[in-house]
Protein backbone atom coordinates (compact mmCIF):
# COMPACT_ATOMS: atom_id res chain seq x y z
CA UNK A 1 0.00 0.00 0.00
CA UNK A 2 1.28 3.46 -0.59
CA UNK A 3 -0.04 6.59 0.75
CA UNK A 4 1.91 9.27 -0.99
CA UNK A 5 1.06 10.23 -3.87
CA UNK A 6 22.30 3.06 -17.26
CA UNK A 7 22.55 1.00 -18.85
CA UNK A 8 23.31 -2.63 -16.69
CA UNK A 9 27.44 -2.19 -18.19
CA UNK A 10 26.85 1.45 -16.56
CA UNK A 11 25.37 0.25 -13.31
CA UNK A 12 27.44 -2.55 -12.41
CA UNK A 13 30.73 -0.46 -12.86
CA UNK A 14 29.04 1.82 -10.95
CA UNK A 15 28.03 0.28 -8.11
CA UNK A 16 31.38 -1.63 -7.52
CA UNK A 17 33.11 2.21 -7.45
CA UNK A 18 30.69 2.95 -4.63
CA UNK A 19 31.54 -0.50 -2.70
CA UNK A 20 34.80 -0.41 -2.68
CA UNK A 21 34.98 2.77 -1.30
CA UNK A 22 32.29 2.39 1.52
CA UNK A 23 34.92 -1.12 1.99
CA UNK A 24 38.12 1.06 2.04
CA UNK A 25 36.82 3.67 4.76
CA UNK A 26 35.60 1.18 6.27
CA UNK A 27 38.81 -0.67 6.62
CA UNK A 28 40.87 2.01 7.15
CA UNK A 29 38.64 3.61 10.51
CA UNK A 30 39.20 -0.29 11.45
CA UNK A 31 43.09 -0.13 11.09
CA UNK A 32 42.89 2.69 13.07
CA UNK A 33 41.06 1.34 15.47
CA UNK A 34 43.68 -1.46 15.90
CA UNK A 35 40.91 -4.08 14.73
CA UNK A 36 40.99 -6.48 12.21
CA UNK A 37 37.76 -6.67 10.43
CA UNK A 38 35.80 -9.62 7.81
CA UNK A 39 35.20 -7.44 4.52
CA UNK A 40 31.76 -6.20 4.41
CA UNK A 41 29.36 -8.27 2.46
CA UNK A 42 26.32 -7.22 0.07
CA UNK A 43 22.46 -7.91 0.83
CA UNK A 44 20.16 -7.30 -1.27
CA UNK A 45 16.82 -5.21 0.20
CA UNK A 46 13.05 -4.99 -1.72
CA UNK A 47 9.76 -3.97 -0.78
CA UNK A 48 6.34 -3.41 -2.40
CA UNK A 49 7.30 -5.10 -5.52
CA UNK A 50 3.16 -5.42 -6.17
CA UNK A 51 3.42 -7.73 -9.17
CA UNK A 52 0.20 -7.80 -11.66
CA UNK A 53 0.41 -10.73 -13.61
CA UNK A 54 -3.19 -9.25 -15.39
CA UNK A 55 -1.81 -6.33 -17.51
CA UNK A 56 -3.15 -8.52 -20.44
CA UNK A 57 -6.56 -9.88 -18.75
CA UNK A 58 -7.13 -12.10 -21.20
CA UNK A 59 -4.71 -14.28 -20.17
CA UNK A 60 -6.14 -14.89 -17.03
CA UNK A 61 -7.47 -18.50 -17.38
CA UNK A 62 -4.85 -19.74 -18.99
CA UNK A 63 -2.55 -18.52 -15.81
CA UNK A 64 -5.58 -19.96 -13.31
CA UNK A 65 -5.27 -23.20 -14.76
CA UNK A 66 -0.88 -23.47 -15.69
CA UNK A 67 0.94 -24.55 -12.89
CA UNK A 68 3.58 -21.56 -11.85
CA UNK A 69 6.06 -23.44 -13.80
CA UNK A 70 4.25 -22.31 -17.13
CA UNK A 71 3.59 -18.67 -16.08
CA UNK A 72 7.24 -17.23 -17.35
CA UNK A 73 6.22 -18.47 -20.76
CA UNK A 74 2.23 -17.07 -20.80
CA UNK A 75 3.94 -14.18 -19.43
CA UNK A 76 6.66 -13.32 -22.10
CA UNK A 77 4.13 -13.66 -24.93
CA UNK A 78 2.78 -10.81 -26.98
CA UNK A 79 -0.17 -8.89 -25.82
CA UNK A 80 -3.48 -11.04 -26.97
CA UNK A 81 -5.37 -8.71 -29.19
CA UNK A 82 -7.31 -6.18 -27.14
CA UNK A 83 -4.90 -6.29 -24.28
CA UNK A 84 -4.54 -2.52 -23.79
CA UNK A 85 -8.30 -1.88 -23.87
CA UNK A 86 -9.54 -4.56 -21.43
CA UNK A 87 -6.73 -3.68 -18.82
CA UNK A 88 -8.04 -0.29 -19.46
CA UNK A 89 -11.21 -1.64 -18.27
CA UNK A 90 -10.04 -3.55 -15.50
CA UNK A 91 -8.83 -0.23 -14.12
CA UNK A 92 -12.23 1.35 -14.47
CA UNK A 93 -14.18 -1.64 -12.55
CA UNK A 94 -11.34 -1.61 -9.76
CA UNK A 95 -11.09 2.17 -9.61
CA UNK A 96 -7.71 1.84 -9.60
CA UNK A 97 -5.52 4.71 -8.54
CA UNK A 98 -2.39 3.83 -10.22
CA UNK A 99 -0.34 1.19 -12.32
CA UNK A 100 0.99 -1.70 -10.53
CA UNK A 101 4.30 -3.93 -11.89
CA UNK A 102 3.60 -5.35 -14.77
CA UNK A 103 5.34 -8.44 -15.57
CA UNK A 104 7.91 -6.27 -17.85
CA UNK A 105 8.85 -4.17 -14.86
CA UNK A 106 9.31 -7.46 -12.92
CA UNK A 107 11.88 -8.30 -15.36
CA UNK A 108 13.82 -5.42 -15.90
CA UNK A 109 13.98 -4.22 -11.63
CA UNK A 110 15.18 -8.50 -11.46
CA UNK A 111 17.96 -7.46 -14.39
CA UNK A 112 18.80 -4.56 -12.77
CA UNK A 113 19.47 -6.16 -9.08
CA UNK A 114 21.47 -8.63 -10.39
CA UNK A 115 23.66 -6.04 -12.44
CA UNK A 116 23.88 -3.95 -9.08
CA UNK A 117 25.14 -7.08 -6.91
CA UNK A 118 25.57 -10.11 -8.75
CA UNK A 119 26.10 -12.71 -5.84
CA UNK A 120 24.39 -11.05 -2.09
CA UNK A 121 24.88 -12.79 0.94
CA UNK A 122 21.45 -13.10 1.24
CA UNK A 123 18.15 -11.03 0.05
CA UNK A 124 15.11 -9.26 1.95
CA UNK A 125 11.56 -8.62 0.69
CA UNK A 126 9.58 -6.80 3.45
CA UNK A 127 6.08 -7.34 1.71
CA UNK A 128 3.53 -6.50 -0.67
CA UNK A 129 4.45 -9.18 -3.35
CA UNK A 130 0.78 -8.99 -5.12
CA UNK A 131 -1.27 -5.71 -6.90
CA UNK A 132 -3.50 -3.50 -5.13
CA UNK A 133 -7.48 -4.44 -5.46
CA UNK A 134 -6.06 -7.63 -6.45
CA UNK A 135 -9.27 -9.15 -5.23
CA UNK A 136 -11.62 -6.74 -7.81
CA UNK A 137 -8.50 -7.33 -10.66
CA UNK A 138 -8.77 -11.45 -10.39
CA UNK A 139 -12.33 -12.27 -10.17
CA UNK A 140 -14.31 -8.90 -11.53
CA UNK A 141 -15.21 -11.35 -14.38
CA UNK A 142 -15.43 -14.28 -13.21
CA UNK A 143 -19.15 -16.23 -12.61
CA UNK A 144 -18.57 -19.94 -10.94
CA UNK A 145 -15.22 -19.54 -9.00
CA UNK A 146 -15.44 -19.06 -5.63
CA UNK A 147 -13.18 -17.73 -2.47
CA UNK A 148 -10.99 -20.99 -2.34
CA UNK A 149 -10.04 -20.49 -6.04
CA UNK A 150 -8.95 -16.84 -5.35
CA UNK A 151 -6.31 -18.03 -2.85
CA UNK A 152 -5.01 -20.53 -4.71
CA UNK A 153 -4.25 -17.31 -7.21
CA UNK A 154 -2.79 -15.70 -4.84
CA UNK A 155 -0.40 -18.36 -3.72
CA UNK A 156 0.53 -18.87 -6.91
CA UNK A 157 1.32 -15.14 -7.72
CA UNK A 158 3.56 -15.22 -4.70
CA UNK A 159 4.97 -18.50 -5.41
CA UNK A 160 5.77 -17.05 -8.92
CA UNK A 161 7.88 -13.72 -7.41
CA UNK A 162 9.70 -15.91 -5.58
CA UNK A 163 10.78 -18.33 -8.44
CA UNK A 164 11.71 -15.29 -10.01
CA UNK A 165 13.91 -14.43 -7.50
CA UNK A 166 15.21 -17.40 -6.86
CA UNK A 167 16.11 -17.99 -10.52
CA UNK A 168 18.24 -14.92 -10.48
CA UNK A 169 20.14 -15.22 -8.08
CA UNK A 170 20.25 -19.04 -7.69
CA UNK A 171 21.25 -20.72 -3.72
CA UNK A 172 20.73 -16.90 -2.38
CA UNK A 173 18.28 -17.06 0.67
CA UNK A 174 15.68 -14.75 0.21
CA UNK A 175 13.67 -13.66 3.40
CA UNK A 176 10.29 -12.28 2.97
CA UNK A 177 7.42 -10.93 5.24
CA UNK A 178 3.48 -10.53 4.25
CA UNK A 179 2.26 -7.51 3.51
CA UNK A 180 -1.69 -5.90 3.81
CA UNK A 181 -2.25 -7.15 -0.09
CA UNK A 182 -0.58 -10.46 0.55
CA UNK A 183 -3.81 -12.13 1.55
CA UNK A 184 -5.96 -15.11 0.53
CA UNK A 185 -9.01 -13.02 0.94
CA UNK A 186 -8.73 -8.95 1.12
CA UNK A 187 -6.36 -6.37 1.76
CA UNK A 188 -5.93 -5.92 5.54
CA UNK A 189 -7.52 -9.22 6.01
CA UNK A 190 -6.38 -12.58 6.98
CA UNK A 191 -7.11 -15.41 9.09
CA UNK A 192 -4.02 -17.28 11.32
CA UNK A 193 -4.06 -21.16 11.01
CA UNK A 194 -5.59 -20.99 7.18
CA UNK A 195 -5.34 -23.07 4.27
CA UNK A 196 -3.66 -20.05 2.81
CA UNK A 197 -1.05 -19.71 5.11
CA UNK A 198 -0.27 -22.90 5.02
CA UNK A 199 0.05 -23.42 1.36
CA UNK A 200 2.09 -20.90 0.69
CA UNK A 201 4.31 -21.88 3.83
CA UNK A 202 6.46 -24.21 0.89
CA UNK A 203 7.21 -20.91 -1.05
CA UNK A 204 8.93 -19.44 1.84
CA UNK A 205 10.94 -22.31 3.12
CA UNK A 206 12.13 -23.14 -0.08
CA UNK A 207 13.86 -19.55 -0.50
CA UNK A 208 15.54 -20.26 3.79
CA UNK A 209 18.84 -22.17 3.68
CA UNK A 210 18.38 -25.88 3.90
CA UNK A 211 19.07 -26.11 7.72
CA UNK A 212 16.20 -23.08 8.65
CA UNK A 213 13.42 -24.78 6.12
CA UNK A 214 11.89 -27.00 8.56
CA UNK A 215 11.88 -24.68 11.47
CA UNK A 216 10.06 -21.99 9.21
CA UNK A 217 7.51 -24.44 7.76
CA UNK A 218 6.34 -24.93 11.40
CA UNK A 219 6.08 -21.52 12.44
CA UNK A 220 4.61 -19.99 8.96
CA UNK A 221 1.38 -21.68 9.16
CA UNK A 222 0.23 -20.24 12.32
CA UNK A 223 0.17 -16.55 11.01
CA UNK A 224 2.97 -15.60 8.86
CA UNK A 225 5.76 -15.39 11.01
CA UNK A 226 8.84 -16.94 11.06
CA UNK A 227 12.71 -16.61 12.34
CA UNK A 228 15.88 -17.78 10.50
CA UNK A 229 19.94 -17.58 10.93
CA UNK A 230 20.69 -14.90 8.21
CA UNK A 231 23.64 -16.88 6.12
CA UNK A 232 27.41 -16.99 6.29
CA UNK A 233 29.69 -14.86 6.80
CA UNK A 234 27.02 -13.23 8.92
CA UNK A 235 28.07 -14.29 12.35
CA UNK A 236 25.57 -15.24 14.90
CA UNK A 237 22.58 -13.01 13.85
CA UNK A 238 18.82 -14.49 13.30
CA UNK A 239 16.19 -12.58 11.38
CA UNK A 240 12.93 -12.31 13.25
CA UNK A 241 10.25 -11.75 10.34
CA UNK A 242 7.12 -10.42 11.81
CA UNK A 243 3.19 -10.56 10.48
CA UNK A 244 2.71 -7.00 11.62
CA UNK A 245 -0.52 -6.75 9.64
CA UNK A 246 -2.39 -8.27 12.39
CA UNK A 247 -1.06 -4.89 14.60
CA UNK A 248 -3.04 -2.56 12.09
CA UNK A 249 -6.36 -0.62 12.89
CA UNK A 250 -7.26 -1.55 9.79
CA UNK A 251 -6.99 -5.79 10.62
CA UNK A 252 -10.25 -8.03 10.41
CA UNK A 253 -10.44 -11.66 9.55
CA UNK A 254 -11.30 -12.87 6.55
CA UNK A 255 -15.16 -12.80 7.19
CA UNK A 256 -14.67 -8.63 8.56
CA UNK A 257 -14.32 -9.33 12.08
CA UNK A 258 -11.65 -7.69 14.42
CA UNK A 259 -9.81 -10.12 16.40
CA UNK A 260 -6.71 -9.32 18.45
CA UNK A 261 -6.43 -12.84 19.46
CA UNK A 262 -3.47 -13.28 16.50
CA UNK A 263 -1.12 -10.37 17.51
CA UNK A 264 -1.10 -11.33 20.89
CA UNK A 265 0.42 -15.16 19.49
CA UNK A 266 2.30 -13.41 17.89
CA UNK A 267 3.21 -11.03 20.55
CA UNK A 268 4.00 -13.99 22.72
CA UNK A 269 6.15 -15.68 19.82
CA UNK A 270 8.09 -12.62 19.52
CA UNK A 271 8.94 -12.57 23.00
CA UNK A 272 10.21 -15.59 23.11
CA UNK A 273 12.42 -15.24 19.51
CA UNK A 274 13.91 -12.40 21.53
CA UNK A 275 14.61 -13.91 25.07
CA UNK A 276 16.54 -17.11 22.76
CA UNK A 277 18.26 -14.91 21.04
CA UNK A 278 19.27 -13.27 23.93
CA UNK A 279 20.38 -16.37 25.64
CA UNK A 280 22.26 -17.86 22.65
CA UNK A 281 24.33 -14.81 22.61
CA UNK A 282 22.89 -13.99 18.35
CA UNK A 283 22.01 -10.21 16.92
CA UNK A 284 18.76 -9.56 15.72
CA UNK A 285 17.04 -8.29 12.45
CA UNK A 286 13.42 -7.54 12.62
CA UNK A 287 11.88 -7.17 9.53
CA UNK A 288 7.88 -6.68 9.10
CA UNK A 289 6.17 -4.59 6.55
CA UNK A 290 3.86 -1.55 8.31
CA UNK A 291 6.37 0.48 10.29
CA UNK A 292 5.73 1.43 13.69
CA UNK A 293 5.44 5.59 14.33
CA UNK A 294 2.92 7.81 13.16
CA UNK A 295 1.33 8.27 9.66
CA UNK A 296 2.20 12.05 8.93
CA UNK A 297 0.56 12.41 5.60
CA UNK A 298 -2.23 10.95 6.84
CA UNK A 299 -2.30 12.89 10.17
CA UNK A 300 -2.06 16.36 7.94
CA UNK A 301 -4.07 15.11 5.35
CA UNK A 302 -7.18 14.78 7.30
CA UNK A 303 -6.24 18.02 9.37
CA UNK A 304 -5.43 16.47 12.82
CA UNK A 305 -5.50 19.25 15.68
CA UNK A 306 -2.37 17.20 17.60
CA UNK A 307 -1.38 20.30 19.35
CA UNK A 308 -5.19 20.42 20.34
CA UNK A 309 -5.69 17.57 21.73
CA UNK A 310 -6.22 14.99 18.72
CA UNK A 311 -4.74 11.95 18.11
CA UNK A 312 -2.37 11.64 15.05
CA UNK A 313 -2.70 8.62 12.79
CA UNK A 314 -0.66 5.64 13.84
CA UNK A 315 0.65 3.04 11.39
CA UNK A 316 -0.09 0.11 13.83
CA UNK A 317 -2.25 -0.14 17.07
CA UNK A 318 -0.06 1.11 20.38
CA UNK A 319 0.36 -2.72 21.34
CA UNK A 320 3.42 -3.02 22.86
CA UNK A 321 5.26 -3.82 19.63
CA UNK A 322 8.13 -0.45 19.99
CA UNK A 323 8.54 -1.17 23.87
CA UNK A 324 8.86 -4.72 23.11
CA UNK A 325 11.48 -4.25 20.83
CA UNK A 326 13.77 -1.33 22.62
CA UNK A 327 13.69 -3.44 25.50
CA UNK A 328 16.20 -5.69 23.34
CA UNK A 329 17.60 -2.73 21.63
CA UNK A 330 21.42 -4.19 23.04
CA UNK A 331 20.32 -7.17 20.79
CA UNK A 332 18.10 -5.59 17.47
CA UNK A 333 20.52 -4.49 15.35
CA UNK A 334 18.44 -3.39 12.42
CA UNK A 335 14.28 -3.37 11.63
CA UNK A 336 13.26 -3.24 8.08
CA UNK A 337 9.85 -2.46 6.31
CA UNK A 338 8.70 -0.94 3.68
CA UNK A 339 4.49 -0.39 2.70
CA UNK A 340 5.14 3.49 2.56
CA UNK A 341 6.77 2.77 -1.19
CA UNK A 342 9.51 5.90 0.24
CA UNK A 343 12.52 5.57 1.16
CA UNK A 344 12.82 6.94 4.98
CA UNK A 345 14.78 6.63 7.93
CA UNK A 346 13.61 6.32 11.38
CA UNK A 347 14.27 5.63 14.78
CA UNK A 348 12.65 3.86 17.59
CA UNK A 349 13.52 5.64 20.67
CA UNK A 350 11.81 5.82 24.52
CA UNK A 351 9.17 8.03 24.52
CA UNK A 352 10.56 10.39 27.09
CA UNK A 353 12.25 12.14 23.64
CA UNK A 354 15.70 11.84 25.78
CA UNK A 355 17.39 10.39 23.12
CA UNK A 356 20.88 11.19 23.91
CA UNK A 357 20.69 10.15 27.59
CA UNK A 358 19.30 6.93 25.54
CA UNK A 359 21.37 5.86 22.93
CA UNK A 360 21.69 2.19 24.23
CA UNK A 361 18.23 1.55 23.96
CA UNK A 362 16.77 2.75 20.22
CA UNK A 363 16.88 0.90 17.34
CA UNK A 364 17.81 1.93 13.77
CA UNK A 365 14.99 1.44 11.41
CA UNK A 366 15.30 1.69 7.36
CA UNK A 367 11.82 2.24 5.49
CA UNK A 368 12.56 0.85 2.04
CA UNK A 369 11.18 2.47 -1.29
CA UNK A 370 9.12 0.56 -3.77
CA UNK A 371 9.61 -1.47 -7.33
CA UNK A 372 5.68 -0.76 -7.97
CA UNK A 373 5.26 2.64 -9.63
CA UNK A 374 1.80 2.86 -9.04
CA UNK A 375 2.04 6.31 -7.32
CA UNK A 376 3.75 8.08 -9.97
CA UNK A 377 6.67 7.18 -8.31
CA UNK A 378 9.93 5.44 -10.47
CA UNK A 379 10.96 1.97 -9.25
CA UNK A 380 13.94 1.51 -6.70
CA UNK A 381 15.67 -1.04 -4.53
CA UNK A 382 18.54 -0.96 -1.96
CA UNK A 383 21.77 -2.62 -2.24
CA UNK A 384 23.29 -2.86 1.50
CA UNK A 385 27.06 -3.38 2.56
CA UNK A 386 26.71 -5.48 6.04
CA UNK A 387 29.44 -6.11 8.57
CA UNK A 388 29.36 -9.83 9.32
CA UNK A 389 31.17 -9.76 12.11
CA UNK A 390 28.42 -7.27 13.90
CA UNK A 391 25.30 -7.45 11.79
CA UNK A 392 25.62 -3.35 11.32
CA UNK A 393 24.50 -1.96 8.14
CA UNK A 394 27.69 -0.24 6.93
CA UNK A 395 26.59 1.97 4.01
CA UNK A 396 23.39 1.52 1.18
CA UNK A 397 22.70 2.34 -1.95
CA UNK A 398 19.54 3.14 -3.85
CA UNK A 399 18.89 2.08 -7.42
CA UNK A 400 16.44 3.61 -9.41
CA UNK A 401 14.93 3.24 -12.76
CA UNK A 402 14.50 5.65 -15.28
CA UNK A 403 10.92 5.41 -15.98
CA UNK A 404 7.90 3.10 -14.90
CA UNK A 405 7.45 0.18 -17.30
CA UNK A 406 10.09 -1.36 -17.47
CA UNK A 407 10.33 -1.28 -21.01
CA UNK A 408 13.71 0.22 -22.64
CA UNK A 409 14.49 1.33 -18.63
CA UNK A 410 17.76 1.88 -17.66
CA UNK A 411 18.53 1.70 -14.08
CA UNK A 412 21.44 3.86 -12.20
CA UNK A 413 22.37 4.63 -8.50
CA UNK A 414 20.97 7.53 -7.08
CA UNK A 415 22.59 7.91 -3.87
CA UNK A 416 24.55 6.07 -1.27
CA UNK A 417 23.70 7.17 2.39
CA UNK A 418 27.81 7.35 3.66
CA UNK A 419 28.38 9.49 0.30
CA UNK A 420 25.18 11.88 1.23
CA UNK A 421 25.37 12.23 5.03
CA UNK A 422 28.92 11.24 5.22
CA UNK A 423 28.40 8.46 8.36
CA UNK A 424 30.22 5.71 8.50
CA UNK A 425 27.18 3.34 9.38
CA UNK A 426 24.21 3.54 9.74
CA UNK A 427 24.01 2.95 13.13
CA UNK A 428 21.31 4.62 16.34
CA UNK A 429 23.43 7.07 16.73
CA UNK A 430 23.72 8.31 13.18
CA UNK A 431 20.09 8.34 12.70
CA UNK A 432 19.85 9.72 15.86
CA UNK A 433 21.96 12.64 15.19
CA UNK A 434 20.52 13.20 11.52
CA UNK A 435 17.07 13.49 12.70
CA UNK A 436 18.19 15.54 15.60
CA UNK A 437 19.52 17.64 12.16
CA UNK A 438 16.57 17.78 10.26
CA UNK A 439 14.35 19.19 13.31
CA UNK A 440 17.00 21.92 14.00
CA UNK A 441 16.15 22.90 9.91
CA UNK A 442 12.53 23.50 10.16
CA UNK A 443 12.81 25.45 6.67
CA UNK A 444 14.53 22.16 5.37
CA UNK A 445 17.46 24.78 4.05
CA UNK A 446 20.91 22.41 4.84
CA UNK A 447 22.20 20.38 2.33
CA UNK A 448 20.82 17.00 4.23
CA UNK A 449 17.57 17.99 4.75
CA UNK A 450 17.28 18.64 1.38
CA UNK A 451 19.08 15.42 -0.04
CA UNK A 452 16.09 13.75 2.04
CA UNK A 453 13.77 15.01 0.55
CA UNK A 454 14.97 14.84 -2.98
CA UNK A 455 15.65 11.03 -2.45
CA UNK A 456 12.40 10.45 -0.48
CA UNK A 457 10.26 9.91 -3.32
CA UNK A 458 11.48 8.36 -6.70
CA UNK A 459 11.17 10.20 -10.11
CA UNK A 460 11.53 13.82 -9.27
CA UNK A 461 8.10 15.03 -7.82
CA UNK A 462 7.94 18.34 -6.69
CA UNK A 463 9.12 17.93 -3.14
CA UNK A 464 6.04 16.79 -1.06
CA UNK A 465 7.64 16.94 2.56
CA UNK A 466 8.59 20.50 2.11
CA UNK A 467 5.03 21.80 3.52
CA UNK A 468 5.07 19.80 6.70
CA UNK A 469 8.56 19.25 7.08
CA UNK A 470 8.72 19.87 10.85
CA UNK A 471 5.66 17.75 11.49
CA UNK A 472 6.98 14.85 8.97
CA UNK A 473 10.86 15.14 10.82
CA UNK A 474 9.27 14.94 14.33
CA UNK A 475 7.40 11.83 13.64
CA UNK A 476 10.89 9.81 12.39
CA UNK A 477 11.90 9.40 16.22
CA UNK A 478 8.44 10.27 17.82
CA UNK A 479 6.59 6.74 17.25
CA UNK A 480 3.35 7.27 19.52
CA UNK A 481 0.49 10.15 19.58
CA UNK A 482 1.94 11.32 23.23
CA UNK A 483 5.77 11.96 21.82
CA UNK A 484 4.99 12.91 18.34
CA UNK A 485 2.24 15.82 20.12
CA UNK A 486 5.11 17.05 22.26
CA UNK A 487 7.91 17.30 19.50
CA UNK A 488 4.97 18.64 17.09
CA UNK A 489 3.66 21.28 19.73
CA UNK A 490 7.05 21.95 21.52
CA UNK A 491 6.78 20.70 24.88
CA UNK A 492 9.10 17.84 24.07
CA UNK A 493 13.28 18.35 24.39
């Protein structure tokens, strides 16, 4: 869901420049140091990809009936005869606000990755693998098939991106989380224990290394969670992926009933990944796919009197999920997510807004942009340079294609986050200190406040933060309606 509205020669010689020298700083602050240091190793990090295997709606029933294995080739065929008009449709029916990734865009964003870092350590997809409305888009013409044949679709849609995946960069684990679309019934709807979740439990697994793929077929089932080693040379670190979309306001189950019975399984899961970890002496990524904090453009959108007395718009329900996690913030080294389709930077920090006095105890967290261009927005995806030895996200770079379809796209880096805010990692205390930055600027007038929001959304927009830029840089650390009302209205520090 979003809210707001090179050639591959070129790009691979580019991005190796880049590496090395995020490597070679690295190295030499280590040498300094007196430390001796494991090179820094690639991982690969997507959201939102929002695949649409139904630009050409007439071939539909041939991709209901093909097993996945078959889809590449319906797929790569030429548009049947009246494609253009009956997608054109299709768009009318679903009032569709946008274009989702067609299977063209698939291609050419896969292409592109691989240029950018042939061989990653290992690969993260923090949700939203299927189109908006996808519910409207399958079955708006359909007459006999019922709910149980929509989720088989759906499984095999996912099951399909990560074949994809998996067939570019072959024996690379790939991680992924749910997000709000990826459901068997409805967006923002789901049901724990399903047939659903348990069919496409084998999609998953397959993409873990060999010795995680039993543990995450037993977990999966229950509601979309999961926790895995992340690969060597990554030293001792587990990624905890999380089914945040049972946390949202917006949650029912699949017959539009609210039920907090799965978070809090979940809730109690989590606790437990965290207190093993703990024991077993590992690091921790957390990767979900609705961020924590507060919704800004929603909160301004809709006119929120904060300073007034009225709530701002939260991404997820105030359950316990940020305390949970800073609690362990000696142990989380990084949280990923995406669902915004921007690329952002935030922080989860103690509410008391002391962050200095509490730089143990917050948590680096790294929004990721989108591949779907269905805002308006150009496709993107991150290529990270990760410390094995410590799990610490050394540097990133953003990718970004040069228009929307995929078709005769060239893809080229846009900016690497040591080369733009010249830190060394991107670490609490670097976020910490940026955002500190950015509320200090409430004209957004120094050079980083202004590469944020030039990077913040893909393709060259006019620069949407600019009008709420002090409301938008106090929600990045502020993550519930008590902080984010005190940075907001300035009774905070």
């Amino acid at each position: 869901m979003c809210l707001w509205p090179v050639a591959v020669a070129v790009l691979a010689a580019t991005c190796c420049v880049s590496a090395q020298s995020t490597r070679g700083r690295q190295q030499a602050l280590a040498a300094r140091a007196g430390r001796v240091v494991d090179a820094p190793v690639p991982a690969l990090l997507i959201s939102d990809i929002h695949f649409d295997p139904l630009h050409d709606p007439n071939k539909e029933q041939r991709l209901l009936d093909a097993p996945v294995s078959q889809w590449t080739s319906i797929l790569s065929e030429p548009a049947t005869p009246g494609a253009a008009k009956e997608f054109a449709a299709l768009q009318r029916v679903c009032h569709a606000q946008g274009v989702d990734t067609p299977y063209a865009l698939l291609r050419s964003s896969l292409d592109a990755m691989h240029a950018a870092t042939p061989r990653p350590a290992f690969i993260t997809l923090s949700g939203d693998l299927v189109a908006h409305d996808f519910p409207c888009r399958v079955t708006s013409g359909w007459v006999e098939q019922g709910p149980e044949t929509y989720a088989a679709f759906v499984v095999k849609t996912i099951a399909f991106v990560m074949d994809q995946l998996r067939a570019e960069f072959p024996g690379v684990p790939v991680y992924v989380s749910l997000g709000n679309n990826d459901s068997g019934c409805d967006d923002y709807r789901m049901d724990s224990d399903s047939w659903f979740l348990q069919q496409l439990a084998a999609s998953v697994a397959d993409s873990m290394p060999a010795a995680e793929r039993r543990k995450v077929l037993a977990e999966f089932p229950a509601g979309g969670y999961y926790s895995a080693r992340l690969p060597a040379p990554i030293h001792a670190t587990r990624l905890i992926v999380l089914n945040d979309l049972f946390l949202s306001p917006k949650y029912r189950t699949c017959e539009g009933a609210p039920d907090p019975a799965p978070w809090s399984v979940e809730l109690t899961w989590l606790k437990q990944q965290l207190a093993q970890a703990r024991k077993s002496g590992e690091r921790v990524w957390v990767m979900g796919h609705i961020p924590p904090g507060v919704d800004t453009y929603a909160t301004v959108r809709r006119f929120r009197n904060v300073c007034g007395g009225e709530k701002p718009d939260l991404f997820l329900k105030p359950d316990g999920l940020d305390d949970l996690l800073m609690q362990d913030a000696d142990v989380v080294k990084l949280a990923l997510f995406g669902h915004t389709h921007m690329d952002e930077m935030r922080l989860l920090a103690p509410e008391s807004g002391d962050h200095e006095a509490a730089a143990g105890h917050s948590i680096a967290v790294k929004v990721l942009p989108s591949i779907t261009p269905v805002h308006g927005n150009n496709p993107s995806f991150t290529v990270a340079e990760v410390d094995p030895a410590t799990a610490s996200l050394l540097d990133y770079k953003v990718i970004e294609a040069s228009n929307q379809t995929g078709m005769n796209t060239t893809w080229s880096e846009e900016y690497d986050f040591d080369g733009t805010y010249h830190e060394t990692a991107y670490s609490p205390a670097a976020v910490r200190q940026l955002i500190a930055d950015f509320r200090r600027d409430p004209r957004a007038q120094t050079t980083a406040s202004q590469a944020y929001i030039r990077y913040y959304y893909k393709g060259g927009l006019a620069p949407v933060l600019t009008p709420f830029w002090p409301q938008y840089a106090c929600s990045l650390a502020n993550t519930t309606a008590r902080s984010f009302a005190a940075c907001v209205c300035g009774t905070g520090k």
